[in-house]
C-alpha atoms as a PDB file:
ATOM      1  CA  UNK A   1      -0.446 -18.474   8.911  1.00  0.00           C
ATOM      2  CA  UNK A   2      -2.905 -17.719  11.243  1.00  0.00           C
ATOM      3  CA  UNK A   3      -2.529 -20.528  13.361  1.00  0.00           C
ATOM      4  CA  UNK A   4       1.275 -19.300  13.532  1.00  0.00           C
ATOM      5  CA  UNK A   5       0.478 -16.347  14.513  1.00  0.00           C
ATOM      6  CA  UNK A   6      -1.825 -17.284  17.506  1.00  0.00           C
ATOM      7  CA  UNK A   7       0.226 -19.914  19.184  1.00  0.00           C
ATOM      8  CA  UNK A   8       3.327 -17.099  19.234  1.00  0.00           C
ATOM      9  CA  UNK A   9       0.588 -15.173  20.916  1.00  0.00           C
ATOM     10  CA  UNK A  10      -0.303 -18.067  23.337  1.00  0.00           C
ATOM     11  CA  UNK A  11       3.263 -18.269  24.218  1.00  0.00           C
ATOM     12  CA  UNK A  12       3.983 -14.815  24.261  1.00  0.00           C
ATOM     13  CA  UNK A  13       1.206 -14.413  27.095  1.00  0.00           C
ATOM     14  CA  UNK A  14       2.290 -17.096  29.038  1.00  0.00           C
ATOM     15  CA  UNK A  15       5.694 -15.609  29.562  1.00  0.00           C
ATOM     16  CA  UNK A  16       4.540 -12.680  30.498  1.00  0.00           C
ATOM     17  CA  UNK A  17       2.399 -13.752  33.070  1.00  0.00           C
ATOM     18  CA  UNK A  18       5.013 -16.012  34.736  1.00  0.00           C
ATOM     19  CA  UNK A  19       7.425 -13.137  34.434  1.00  0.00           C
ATOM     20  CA  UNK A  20       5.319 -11.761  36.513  1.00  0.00           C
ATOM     21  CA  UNK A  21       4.202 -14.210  39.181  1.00  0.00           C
ATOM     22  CA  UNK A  22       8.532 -14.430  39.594  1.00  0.00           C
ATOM     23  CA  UNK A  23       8.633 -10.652  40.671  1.00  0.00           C
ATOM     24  CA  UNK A  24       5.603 -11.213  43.616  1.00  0.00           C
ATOM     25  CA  UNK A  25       7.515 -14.628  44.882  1.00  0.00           C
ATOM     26  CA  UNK A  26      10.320 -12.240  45.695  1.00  0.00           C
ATOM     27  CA  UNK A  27      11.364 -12.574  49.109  1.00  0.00           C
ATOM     28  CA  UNK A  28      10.616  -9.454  51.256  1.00  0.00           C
ATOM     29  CA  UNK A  29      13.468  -8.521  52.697  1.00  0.00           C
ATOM     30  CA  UNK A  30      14.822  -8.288  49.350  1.00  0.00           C
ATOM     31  CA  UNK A  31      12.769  -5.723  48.439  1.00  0.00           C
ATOM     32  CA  UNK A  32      13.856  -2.717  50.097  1.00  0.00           C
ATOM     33  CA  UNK A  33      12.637  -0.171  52.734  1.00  0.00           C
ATOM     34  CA  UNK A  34      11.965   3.806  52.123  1.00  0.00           C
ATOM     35  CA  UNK A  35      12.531   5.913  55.094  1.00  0.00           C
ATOM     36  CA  UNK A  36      12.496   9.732  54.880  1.00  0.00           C
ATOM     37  CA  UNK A  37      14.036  12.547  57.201  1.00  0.00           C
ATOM     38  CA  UNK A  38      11.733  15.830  57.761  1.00  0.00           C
ATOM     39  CA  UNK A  39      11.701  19.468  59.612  1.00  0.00           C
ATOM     40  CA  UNK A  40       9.472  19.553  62.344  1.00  0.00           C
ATOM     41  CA  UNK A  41       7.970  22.593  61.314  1.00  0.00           C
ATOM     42  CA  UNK A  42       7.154  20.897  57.590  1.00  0.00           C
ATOM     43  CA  UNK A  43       5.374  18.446  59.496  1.00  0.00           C
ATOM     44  CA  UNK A  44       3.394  20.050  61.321  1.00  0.00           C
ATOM     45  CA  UNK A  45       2.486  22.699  58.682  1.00  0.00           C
ATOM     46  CA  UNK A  46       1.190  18.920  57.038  1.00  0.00           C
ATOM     47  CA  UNK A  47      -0.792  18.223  59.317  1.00  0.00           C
ATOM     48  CA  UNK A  48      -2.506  21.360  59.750  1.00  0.00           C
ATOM     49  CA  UNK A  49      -3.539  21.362  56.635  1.00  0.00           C
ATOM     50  CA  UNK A  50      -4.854  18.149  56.897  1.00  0.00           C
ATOM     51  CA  UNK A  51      -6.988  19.355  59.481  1.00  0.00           C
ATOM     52  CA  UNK A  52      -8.193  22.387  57.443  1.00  0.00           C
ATOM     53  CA  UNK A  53      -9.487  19.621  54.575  1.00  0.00           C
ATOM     54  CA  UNK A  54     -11.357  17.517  57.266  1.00  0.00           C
ATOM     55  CA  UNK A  55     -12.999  20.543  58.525  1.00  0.00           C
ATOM     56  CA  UNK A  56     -14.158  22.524  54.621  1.00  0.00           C
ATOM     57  CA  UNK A  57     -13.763  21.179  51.052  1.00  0.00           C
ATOM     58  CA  UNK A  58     -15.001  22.828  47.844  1.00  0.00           C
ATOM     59  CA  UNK A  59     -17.085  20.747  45.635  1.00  0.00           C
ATOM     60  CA  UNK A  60     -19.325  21.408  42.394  1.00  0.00           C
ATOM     61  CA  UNK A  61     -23.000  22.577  44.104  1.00  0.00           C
ATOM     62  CA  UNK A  62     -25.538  25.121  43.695  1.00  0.00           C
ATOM     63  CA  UNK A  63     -26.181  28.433  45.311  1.00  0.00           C
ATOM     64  CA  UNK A  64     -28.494  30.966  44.839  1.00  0.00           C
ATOM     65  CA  UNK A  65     -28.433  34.562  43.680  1.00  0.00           C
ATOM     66  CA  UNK A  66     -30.466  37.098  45.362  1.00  0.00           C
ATOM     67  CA  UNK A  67     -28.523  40.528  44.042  1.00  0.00           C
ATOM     68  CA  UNK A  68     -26.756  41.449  40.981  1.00  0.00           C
ATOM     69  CA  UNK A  69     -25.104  44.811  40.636  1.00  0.00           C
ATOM     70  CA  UNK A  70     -22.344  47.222  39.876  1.00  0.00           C
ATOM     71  CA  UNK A  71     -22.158  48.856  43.682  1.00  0.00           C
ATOM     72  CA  UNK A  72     -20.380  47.096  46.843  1.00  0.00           C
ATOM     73  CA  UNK A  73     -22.100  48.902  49.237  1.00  0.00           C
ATOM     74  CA  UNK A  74     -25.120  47.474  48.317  1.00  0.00           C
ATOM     75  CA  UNK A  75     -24.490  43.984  47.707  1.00  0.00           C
ATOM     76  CA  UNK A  76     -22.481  44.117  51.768  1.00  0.00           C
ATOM     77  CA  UNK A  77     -25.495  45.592  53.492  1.00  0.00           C
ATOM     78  CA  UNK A  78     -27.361  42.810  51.584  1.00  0.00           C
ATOM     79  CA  UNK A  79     -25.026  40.376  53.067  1.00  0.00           C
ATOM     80  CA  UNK A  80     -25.090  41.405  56.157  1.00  0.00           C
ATOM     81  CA  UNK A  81     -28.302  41.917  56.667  1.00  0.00           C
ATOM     82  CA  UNK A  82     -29.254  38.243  55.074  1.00  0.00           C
ATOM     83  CA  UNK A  83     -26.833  36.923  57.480  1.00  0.00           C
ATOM     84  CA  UNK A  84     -28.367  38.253  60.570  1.00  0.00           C
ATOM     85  CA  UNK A  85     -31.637  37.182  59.862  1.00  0.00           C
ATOM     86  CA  UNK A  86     -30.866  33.965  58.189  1.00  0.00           C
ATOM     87  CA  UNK A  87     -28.915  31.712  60.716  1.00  0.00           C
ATOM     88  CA  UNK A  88     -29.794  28.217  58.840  1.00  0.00           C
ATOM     89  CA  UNK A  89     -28.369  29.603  55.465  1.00  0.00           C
ATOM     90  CA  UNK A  90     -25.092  31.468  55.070  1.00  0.00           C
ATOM     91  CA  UNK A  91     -24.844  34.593  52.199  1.00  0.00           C
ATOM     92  CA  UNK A  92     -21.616  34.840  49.823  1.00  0.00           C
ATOM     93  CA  UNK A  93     -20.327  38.074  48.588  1.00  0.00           C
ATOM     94  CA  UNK A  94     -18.864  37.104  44.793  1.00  0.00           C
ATOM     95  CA  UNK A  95     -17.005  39.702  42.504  1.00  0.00           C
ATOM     96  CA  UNK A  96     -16.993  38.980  38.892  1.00  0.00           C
ATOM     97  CA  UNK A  97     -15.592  42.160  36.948  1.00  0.00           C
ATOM     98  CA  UNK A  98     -17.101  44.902  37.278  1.00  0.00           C
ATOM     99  CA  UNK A  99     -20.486  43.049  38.723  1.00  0.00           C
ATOM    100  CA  UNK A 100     -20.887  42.128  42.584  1.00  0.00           C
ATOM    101  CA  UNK A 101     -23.369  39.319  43.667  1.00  0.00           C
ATOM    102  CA  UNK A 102     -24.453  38.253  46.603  1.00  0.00           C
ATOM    103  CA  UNK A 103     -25.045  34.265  46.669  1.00  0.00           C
ATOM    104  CA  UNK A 104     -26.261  32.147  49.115  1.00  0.00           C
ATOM    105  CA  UNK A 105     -26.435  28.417  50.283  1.00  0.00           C
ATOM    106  CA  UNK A 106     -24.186  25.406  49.598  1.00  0.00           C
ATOM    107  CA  UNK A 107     -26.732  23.142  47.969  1.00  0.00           C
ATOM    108  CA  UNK A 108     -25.616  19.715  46.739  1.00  0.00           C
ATOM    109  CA  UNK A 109     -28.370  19.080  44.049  1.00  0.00           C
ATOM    110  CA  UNK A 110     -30.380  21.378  42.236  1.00  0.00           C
ATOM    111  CA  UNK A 111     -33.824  20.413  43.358  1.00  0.00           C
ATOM    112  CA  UNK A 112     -33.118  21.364  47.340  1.00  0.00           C
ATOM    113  CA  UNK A 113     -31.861  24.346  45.726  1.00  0.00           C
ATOM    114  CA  UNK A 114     -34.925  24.952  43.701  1.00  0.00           C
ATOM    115  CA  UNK A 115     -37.076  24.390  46.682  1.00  0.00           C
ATOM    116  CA  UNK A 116     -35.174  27.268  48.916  1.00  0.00           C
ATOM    117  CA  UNK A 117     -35.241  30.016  45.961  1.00  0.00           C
ATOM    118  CA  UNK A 118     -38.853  29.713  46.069  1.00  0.00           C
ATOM    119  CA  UNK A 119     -39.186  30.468  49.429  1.00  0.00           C
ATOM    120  CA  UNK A 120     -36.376  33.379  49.397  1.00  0.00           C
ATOM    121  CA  UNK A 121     -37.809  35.206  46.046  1.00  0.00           C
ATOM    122  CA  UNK A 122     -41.037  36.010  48.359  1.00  0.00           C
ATOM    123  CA  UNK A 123     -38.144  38.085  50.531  1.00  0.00           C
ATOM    124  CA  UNK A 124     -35.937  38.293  47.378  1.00  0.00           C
ATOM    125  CA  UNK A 125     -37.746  38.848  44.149  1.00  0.00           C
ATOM    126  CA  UNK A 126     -35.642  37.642  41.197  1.00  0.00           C
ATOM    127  CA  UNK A 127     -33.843  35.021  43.239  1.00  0.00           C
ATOM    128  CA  UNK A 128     -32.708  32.150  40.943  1.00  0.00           C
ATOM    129  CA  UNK A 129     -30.077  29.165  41.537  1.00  0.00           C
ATOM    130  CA  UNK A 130     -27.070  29.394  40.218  1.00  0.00           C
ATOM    131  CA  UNK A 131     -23.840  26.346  39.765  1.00  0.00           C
ATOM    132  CA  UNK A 132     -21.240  27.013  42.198  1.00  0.00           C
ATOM    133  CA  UNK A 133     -18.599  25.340  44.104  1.00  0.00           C
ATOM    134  CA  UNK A 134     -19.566  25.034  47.618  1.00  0.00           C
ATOM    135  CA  UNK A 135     -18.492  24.410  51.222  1.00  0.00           C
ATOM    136  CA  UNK A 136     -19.205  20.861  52.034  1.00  0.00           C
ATOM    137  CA  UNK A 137     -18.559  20.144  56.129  1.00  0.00           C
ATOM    138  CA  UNK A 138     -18.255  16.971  57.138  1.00  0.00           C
ATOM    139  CA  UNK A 139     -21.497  15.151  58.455  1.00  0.00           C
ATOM    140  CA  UNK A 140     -20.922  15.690  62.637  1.00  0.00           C
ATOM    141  CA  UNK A 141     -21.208  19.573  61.492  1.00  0.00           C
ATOM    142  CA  UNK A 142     -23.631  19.614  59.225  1.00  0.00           C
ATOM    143  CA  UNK A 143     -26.976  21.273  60.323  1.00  0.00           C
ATOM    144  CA  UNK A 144     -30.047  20.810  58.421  1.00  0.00           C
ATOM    145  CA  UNK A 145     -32.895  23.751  59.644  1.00  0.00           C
ATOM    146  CA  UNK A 146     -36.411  24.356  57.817  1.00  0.00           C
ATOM    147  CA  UNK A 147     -35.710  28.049  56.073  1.00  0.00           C
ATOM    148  CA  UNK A 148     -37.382  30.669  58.075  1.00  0.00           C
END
């Protein structure tokens, strides 16, 4: 029985495979071509949106938080204020009901993460990293400075 059962198997498999070596010997003109009408403006709507993923694309990273609170005002001066004297490392404003936060990097891995909140919680007491999806540029923009 089971020696019935395994040459139907054998055979079975062997059709199948010549079945499909008879679709690939097909010759091409046979077939078939797709072509496909569009608006001008669709197209180049594409293709500016194409540009807009070379240039910034959101992946799974790590930032760090240097304020937590309930007030706006205080988390935008923060901001700001990180901004202007930070010009290696760029600061996030992040509402998440009814707390704002102020975060700041886009870190790949933890570790150079790690390594930055120690230096900012001398400036930043309480700093720690946090996961986050960040802005990944692609390599001819990237800049890579020592924090200040």
């Amino acid at each position: 029985m089971k020696l019935y059962f395994a040459l139907i198997f054998i055979l079975t498999l062997g059709y199948q495979t010549e079945a499909q070596n008879l679709w690939y010997n097909l010759p091409t003109d046979s077939l078939g071509s797709v072509s496909y009408e569009s608006e001008p403006l669709i197209d180049s709507l594409f293709n500016q949106a194409l540009e807009l993923n070379k240039k910034d694309t959101l992946v799974d990273g790590f930032r760090i938080q240097i304020f937590y609170g309930s007030k706006r005002l205080g988390a935008t001066e923060l901001q700001t204020t990180f901004n202007e004297t930070q010009d290696s490392i760029q600061a996030y404003l992040v509402y998440q009901q009814p707390y704002w936060k102020v975060h700041t990097g886009d870190f790949r891995n933890r570790w150079d993460a790690e390594k930055w909140a120690e230096i900012l919680n001398k400036e930043y007491p309480g700093a720690f990293v946090v996961p986050s999806k960040i802005h990944v540029k692609p390599k001819a923009q990237r800049r890579i400075n020592s924090p200040r």
